[in-house]
N, C-alpha and C. Protein backbone atom coordinates (compact mmCIF):
# COMPACT_ATOMS: atom_id res chain seq x y z
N UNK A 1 0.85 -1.17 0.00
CA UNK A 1 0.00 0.00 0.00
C UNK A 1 0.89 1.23 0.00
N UNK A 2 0.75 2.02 -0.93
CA UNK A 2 1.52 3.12 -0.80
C UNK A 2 1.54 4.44 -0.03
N UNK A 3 1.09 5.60 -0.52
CA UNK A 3 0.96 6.41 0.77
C UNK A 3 -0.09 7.21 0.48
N UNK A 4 -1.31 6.84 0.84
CA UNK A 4 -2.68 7.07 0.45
C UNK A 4 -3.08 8.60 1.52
N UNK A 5 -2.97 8.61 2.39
CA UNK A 5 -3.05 10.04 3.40
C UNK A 5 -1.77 11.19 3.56
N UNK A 6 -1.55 11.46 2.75
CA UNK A 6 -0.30 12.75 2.80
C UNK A 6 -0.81 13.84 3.56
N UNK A 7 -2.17 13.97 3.56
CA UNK A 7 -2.84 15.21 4.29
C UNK A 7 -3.90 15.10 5.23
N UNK A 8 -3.82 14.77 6.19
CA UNK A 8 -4.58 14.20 7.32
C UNK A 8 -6.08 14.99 7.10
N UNK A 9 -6.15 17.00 7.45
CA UNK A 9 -7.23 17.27 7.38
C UNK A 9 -7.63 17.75 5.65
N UNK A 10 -8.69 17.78 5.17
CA UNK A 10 -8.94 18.35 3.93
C UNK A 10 -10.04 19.64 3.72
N UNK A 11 -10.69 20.06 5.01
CA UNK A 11 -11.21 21.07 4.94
C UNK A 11 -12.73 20.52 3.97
N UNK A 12 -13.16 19.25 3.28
CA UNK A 12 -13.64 19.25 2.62
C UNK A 12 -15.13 18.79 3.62
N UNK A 13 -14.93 18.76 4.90
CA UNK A 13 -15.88 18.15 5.43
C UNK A 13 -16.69 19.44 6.50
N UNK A 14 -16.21 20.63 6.56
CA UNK A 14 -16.57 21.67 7.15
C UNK A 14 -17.64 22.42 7.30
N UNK A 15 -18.54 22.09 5.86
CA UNK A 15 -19.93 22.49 5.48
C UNK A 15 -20.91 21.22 5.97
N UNK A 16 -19.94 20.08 6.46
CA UNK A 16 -21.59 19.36 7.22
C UNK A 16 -21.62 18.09 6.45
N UNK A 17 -20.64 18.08 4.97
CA UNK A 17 -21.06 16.80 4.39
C UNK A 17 -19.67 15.91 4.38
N UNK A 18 -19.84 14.67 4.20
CA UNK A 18 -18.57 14.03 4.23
C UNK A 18 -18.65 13.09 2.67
N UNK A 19 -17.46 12.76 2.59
CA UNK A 19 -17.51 11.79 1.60
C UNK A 19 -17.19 9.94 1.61
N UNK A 20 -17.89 9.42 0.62
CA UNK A 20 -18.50 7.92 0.52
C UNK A 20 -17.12 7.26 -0.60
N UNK A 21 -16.88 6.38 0.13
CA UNK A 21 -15.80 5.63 -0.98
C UNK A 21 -16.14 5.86 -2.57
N UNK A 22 -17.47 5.99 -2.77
CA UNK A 22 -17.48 5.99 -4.37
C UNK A 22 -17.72 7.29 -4.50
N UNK A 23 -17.15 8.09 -4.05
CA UNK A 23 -16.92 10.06 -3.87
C UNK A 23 -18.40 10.86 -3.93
N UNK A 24 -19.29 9.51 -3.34
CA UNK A 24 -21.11 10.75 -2.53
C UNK A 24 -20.31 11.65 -1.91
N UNK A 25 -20.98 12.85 -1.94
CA UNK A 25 -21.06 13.47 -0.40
C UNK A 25 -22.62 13.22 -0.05
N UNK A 26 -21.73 13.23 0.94
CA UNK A 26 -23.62 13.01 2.24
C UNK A 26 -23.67 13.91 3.70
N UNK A 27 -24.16 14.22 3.91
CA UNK A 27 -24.41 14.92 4.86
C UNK A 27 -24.23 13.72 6.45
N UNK A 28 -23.04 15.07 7.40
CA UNK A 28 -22.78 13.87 8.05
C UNK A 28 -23.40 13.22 9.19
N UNK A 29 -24.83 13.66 9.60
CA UNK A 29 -25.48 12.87 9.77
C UNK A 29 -26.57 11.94 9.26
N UNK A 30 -26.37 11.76 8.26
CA UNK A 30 -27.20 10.56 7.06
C UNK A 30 -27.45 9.36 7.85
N UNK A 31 -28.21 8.78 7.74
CA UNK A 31 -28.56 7.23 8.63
C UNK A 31 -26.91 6.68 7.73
N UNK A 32 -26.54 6.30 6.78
CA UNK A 32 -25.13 5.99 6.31
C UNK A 32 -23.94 6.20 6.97
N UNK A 33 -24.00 7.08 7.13
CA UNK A 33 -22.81 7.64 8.41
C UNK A 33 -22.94 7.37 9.74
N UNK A 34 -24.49 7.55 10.54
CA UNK A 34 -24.40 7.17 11.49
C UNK A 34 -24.40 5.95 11.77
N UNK A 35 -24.19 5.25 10.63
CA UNK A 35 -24.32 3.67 10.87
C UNK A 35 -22.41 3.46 10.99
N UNK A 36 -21.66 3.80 9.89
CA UNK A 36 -20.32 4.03 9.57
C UNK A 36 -19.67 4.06 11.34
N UNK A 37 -20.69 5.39 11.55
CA UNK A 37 -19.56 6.02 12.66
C UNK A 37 -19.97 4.93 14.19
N UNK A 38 -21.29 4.15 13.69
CA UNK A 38 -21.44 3.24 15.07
C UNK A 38 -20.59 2.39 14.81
N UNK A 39 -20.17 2.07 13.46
CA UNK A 39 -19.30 0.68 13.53
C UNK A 39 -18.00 0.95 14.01
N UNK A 40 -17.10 2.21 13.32
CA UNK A 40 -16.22 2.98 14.11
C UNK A 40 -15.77 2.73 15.47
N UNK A 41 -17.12 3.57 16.03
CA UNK A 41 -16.83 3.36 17.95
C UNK A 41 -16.54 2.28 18.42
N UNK A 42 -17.20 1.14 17.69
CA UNK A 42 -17.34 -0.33 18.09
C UNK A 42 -15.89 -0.92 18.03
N UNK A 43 -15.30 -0.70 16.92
CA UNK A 43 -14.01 -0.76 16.68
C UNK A 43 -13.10 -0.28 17.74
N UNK A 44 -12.95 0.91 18.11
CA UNK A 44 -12.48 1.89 18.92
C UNK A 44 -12.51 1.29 20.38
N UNK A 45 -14.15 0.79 21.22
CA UNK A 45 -14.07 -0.18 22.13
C UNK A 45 -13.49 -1.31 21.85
N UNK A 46 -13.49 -2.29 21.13
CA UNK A 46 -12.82 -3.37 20.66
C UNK A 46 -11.35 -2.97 21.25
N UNK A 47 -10.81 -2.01 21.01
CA UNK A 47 -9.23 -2.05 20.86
C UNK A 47 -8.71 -1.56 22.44
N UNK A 48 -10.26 -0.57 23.34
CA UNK A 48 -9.67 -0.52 24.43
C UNK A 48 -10.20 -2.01 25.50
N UNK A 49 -10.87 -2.81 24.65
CA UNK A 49 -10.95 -4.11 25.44
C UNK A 49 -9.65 -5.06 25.28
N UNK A 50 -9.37 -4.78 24.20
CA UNK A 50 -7.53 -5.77 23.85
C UNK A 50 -6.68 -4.55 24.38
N UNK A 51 -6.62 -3.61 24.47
CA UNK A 51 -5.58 -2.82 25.81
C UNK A 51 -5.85 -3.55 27.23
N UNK A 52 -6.66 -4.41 27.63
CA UNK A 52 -6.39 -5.45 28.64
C UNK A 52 -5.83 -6.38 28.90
N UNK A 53 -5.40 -7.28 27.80
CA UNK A 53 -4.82 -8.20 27.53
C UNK A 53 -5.40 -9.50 27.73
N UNK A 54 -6.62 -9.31 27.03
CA UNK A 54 -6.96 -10.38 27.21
C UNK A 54 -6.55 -12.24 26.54
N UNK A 55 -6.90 -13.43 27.39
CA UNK A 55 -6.46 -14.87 26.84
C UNK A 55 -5.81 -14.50 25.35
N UNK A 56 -5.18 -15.14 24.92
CA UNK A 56 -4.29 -15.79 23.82
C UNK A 56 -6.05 -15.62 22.41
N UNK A 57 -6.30 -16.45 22.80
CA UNK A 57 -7.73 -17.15 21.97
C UNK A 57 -8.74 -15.90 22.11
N UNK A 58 -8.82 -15.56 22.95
CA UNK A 58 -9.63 -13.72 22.59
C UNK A 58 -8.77 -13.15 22.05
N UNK A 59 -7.92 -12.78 21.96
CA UNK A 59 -6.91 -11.59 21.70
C UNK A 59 -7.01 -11.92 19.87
N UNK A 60 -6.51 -13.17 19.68
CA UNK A 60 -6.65 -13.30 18.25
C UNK A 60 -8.24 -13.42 17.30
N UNK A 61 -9.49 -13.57 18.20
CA UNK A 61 -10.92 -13.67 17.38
C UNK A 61 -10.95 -12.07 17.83
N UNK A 62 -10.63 -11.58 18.69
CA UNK A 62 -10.73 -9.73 18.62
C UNK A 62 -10.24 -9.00 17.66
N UNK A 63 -8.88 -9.57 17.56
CA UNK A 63 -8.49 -9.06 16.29
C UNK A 63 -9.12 -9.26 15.01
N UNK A 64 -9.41 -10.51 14.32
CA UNK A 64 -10.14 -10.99 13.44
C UNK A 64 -11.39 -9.43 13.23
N UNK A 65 -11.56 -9.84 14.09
CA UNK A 65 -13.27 -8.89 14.76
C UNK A 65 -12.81 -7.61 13.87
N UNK A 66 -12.11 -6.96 14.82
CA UNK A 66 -11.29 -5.71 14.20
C UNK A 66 -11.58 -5.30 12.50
N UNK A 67 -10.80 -6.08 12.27
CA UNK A 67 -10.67 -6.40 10.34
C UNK A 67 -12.16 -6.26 9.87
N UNK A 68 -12.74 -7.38 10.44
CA UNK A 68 -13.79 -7.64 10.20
C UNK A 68 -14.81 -6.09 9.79
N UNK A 69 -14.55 -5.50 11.41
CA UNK A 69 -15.14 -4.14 11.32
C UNK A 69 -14.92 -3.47 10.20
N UNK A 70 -14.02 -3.10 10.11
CA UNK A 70 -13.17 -2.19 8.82
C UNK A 70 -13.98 -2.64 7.93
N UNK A 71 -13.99 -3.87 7.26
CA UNK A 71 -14.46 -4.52 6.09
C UNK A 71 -15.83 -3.69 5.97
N UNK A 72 -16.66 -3.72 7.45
CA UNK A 72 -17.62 -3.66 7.20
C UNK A 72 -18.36 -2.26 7.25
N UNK A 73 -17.44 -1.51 7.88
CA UNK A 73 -17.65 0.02 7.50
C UNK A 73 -17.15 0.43 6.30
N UNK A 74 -16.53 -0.26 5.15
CA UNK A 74 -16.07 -0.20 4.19
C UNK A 74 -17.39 -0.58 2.80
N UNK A 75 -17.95 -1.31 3.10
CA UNK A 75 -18.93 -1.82 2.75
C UNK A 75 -20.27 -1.02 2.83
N UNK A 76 -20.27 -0.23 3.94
CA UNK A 76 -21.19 0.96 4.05
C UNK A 76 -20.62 1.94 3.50
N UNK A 77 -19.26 2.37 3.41
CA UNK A 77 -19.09 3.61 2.58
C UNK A 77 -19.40 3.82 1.14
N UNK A 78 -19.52 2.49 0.13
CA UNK A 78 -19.79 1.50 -0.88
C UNK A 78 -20.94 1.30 -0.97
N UNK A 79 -21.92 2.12 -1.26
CA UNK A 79 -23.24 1.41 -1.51
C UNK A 79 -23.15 0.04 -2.51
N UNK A 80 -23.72 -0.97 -2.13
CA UNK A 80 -24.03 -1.68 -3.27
C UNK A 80 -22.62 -2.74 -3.54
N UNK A 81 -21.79 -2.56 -2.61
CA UNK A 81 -20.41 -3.32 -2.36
C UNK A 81 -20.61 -4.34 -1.33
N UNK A 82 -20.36 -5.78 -1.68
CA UNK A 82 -20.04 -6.88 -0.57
C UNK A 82 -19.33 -7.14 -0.57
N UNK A 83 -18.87 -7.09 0.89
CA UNK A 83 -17.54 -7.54 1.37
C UNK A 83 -17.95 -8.54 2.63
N UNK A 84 -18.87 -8.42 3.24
CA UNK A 84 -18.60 -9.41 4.59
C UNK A 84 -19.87 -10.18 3.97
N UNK A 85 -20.07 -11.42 4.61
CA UNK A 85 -20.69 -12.28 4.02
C UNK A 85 -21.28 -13.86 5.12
N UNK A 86 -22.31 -14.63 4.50
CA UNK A 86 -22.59 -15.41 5.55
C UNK A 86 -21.44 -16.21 6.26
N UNK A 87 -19.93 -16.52 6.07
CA UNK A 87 -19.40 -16.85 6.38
C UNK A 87 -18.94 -16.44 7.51
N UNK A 88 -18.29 -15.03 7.53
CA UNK A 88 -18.05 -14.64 8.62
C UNK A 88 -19.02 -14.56 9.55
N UNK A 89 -20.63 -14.46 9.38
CA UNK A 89 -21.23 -14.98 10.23
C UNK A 89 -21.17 -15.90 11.32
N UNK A 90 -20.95 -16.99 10.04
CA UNK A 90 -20.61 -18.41 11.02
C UNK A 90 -19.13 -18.12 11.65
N UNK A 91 -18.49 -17.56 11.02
CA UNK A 91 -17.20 -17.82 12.23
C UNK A 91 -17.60 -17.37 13.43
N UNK A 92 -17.99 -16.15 13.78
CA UNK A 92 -18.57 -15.84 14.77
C UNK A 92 -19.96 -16.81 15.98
N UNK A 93 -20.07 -17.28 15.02
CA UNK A 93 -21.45 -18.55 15.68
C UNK A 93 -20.34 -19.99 16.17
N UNK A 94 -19.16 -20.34 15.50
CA UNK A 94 -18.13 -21.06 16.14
C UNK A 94 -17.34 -20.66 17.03
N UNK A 95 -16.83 -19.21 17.10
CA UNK A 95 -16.11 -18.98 18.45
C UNK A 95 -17.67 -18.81 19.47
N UNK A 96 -18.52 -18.29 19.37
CA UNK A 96 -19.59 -18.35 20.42
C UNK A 96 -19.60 -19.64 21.01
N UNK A 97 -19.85 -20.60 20.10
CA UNK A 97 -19.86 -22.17 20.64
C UNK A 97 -18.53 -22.37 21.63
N UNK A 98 -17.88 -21.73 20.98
CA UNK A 98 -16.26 -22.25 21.42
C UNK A 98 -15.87 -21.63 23.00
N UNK A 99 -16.20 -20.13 22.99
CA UNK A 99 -16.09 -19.78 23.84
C UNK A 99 -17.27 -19.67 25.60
N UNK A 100 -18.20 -20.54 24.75
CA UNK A 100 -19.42 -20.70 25.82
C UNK A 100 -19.34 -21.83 26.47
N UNK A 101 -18.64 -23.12 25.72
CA UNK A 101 -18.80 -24.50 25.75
C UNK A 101 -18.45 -24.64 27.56
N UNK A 102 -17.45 -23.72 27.77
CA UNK A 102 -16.67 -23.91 29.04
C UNK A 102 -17.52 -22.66 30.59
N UNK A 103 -18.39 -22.25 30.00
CA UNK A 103 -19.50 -21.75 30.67
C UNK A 103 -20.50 -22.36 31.44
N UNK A 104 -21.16 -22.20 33.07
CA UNK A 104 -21.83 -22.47 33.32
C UNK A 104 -23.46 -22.64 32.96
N UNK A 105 -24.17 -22.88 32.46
CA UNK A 105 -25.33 -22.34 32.00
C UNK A 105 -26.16 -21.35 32.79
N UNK A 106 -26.69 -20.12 31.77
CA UNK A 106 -27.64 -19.04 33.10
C UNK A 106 -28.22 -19.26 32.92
N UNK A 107 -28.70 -18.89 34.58
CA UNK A 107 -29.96 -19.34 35.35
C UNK A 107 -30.70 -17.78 36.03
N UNK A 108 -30.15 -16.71 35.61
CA UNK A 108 -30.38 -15.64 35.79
C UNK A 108 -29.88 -14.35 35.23
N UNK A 109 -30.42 -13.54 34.77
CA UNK A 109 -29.67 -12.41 34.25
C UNK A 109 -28.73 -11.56 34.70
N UNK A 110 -27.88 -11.39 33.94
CA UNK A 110 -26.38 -10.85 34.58
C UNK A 110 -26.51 -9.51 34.22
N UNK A 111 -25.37 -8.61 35.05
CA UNK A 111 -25.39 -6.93 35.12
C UNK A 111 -23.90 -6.98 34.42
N UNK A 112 -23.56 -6.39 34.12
CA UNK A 112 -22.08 -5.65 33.58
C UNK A 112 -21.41 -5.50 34.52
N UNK A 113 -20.25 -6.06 34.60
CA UNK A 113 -19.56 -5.82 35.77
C UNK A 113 -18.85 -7.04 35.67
N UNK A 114 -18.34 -7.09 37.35
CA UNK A 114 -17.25 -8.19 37.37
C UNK A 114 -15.47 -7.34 37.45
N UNK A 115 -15.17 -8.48 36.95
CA UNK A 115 -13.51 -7.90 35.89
C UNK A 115 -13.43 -6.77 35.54
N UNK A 116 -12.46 -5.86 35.12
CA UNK A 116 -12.54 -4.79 34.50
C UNK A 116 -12.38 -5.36 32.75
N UNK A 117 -11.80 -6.19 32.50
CA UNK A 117 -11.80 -6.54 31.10
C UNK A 117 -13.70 -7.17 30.60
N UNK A 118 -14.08 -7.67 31.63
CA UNK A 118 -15.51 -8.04 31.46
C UNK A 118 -16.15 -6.89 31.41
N UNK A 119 -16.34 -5.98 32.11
CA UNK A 119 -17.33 -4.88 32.00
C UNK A 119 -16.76 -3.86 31.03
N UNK A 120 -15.27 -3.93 30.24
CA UNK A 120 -15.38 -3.52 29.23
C UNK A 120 -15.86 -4.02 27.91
N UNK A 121 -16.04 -5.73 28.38
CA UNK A 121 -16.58 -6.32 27.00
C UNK A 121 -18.27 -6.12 26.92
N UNK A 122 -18.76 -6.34 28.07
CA UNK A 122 -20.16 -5.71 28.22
C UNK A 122 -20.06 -3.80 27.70
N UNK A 123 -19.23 -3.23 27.76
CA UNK A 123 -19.69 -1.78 27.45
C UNK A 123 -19.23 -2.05 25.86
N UNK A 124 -18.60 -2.50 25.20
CA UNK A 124 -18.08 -3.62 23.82
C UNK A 124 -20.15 -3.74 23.21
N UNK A 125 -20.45 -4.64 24.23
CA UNK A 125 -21.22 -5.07 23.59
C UNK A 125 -22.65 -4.21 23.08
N UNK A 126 -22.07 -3.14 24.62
CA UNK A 126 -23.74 -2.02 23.83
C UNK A 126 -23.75 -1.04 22.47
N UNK A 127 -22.43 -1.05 22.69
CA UNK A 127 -21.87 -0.02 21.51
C UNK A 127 -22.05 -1.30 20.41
N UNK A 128 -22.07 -2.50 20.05
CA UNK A 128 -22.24 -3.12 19.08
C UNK A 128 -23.70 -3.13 18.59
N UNK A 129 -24.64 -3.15 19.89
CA UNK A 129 -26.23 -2.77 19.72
C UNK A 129 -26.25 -1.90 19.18
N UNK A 130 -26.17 -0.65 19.75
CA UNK A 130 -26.11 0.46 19.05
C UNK A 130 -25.58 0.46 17.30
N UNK A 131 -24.80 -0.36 17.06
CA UNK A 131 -24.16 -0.32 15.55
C UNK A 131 -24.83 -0.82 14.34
N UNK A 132 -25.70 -1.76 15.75
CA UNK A 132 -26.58 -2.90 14.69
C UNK A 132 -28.05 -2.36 14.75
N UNK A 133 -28.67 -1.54 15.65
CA UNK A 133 -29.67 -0.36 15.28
C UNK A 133 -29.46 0.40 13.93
N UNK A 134 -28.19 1.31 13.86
CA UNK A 134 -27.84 1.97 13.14
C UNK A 134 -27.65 1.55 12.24
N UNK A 135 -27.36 0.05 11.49
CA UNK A 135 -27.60 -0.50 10.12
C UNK A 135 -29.16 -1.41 10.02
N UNK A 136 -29.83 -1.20 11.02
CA UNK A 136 -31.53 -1.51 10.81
C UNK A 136 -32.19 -0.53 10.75
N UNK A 137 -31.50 0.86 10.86
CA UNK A 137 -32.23 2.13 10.09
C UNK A 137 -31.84 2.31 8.92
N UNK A 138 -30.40 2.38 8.45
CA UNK A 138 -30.28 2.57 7.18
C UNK A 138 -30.85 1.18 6.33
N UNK A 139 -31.01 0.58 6.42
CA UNK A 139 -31.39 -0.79 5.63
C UNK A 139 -33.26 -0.34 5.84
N UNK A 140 -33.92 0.32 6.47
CA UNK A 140 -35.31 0.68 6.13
C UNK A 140 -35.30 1.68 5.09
N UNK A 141 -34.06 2.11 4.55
CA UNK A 141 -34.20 3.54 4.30
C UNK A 141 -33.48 3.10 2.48
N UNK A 142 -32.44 2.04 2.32
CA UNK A 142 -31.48 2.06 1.34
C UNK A 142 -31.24 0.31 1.55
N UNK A 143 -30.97 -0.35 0.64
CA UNK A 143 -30.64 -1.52 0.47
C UNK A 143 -29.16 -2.02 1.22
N UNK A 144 -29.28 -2.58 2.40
CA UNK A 144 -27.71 -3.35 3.27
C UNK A 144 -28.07 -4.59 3.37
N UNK A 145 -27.03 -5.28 2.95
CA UNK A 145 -27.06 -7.03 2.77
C UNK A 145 -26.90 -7.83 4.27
N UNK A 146 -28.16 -8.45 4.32
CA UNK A 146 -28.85 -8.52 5.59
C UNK A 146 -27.15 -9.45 6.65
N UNK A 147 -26.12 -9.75 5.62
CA UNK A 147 -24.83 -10.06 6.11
C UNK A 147 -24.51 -9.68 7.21
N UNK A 148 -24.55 -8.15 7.31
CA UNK A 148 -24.35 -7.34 8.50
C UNK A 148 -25.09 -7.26 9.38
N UNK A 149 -26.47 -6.67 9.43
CA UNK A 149 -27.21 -6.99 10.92
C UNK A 149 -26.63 -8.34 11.11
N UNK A 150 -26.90 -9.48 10.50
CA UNK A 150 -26.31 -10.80 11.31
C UNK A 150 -25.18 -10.85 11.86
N UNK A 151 -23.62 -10.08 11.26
CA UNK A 151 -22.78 -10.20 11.50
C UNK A 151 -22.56 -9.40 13.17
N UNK A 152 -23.22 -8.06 13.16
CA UNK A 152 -23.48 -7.53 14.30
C UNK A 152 -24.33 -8.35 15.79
N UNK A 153 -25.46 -8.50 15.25
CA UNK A 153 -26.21 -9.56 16.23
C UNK A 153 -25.10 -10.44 17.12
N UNK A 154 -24.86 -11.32 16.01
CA UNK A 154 -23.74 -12.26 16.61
C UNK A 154 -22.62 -11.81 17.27
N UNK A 155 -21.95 -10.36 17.37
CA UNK A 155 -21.05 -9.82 17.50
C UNK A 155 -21.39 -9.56 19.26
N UNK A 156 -22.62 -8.64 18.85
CA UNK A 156 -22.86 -8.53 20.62
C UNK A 156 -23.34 -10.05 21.90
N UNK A 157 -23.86 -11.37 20.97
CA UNK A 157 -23.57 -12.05 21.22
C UNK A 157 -22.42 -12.54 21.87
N UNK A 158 -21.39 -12.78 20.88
CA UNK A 158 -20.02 -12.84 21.10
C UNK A 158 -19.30 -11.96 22.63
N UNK A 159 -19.80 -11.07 22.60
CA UNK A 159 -19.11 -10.08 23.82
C UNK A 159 -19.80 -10.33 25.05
N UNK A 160 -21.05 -10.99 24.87
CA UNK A 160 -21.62 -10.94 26.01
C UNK A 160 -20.85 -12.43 26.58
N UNK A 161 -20.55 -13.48 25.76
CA UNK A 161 -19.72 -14.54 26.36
C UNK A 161 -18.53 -14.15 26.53
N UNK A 162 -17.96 -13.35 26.07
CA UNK A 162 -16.76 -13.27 26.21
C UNK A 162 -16.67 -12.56 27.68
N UNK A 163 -17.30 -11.69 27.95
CA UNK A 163 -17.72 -10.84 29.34
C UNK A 163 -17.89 -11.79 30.14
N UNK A 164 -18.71 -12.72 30.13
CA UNK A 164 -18.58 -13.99 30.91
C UNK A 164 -17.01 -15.03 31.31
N UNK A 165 -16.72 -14.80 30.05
CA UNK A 165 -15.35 -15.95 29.99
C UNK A 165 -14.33 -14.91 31.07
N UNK A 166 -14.27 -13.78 30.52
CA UNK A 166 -13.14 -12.79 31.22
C UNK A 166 -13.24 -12.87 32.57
N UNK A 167 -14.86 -12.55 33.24
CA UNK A 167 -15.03 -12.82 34.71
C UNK A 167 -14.61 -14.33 35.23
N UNK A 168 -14.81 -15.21 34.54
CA UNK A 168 -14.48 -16.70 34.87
C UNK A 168 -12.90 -16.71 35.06
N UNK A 169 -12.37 -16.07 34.38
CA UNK A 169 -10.91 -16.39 34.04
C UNK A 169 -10.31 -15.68 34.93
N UNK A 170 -11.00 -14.71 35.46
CA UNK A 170 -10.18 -13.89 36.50
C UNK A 170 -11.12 -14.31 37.87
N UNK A 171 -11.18 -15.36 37.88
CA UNK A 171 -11.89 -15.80 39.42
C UNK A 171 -13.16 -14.97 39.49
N UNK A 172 -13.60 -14.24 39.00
CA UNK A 172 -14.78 -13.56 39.50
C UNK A 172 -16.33 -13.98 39.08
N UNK A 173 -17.24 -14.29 40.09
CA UNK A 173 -18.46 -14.67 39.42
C UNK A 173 -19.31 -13.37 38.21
N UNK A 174 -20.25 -13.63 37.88
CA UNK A 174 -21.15 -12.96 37.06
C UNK A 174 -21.57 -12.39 37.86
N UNK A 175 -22.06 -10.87 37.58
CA UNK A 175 -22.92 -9.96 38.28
C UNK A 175 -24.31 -10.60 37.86
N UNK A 176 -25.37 -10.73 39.40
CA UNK A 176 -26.52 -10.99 39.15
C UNK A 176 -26.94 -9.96 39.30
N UNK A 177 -28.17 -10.23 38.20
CA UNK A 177 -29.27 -9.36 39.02
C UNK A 177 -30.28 -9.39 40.05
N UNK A 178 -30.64 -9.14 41.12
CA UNK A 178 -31.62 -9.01 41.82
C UNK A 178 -32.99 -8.03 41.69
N UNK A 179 -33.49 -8.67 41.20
CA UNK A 179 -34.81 -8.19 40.73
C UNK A 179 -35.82 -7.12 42.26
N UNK A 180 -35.49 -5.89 42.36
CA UNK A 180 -36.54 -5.37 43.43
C UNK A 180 -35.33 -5.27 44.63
N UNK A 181 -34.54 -5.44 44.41
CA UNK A 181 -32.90 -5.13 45.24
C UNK A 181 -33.34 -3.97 45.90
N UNK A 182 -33.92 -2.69 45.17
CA UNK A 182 -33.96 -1.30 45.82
C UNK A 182 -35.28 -0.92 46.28
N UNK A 183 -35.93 -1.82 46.59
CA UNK A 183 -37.11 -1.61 47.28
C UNK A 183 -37.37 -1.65 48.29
């Protein structure tokens, strides 16, 4: 790859609109963008959940993940471009298996918390909700290959075991909830 950014700012985004891999401008809050910029953040948490250091076997499906993201905010900048696909779906539906197998089964709903690497994979996982809202608005609005909500779904899936695995791994149980606790 050669040297594609020589000029970090371009001034071209100052009036409100930004630009789309196939050179749209769109205005930068478009359901398109705000979908872009949820996948973004998601990314962004992703990377301060691997600033923990998490297992060997997370560290490398996080990364994956990562890529993954890119691909797939890439794919939104691209109308009408596939790049992620039912496959990566399923990879994600095999580390879930993989990483649950060694899980207790719940028997009650859990709070965020625990570990500090767990309750960053739980704050991981809302920002992935949020990402996967934001491509079930633009997909009411413009054609997105239903690839992605799935790929997302499964994603916050994914974090919510992994939030589990992290508390396990660091001795700590699951935050329950107690239903009427503050009454």
């Amino acid at each position: 790859m050669g040297h594609r950014l020589t000029k970090i700012y371009t001034r071209t985004g100052d009036g409100g609109t930004t630009g789309l891999a196939n050179r749209a401008r769109v205005p930068k809050d478009a359901p398109r963008i705000e979908a872009i910029g949820a996948v973004d953040e998601l990314n962004s948490a992703l990377g301060v959940l691997l600033a923990e250091g998490p297992p060997d076997a997370m560290r490398t499906c996080l990364e994956s993940v990562q890529n993954d993201l890119f691909d797939l905010g890439g794919e939104l900048s691209v109308p009408g471009h596939a790049i992620v696909s039912k496959s990566h779906v399923e990879r994600l539906e095999r580390e879930l298996d993989r990483f649950n197998a060694g899980l207790p089964p719940l028997r009650d709903f859990i709070l965020p918390g625990g570990s500090r690497a767990a309750a960053l994979a739980h704050a991981a996982r809302t920002v992935c909700r949020r990402a996967e809202r934001r491509v079930v608005t633009l997909s009411r609005k413009q054609d997105v290959a239903p690839a992605l909500r799935s790929y997302l779904n499964r994603l916050s899936d994914l974090l919510f075991v992994m939030a589990r695995e992290l508390n396990r791994a660091a001795g700590r149980p699951d935050v329950l909830w107690q239903q009427g606790r503050s009454r």
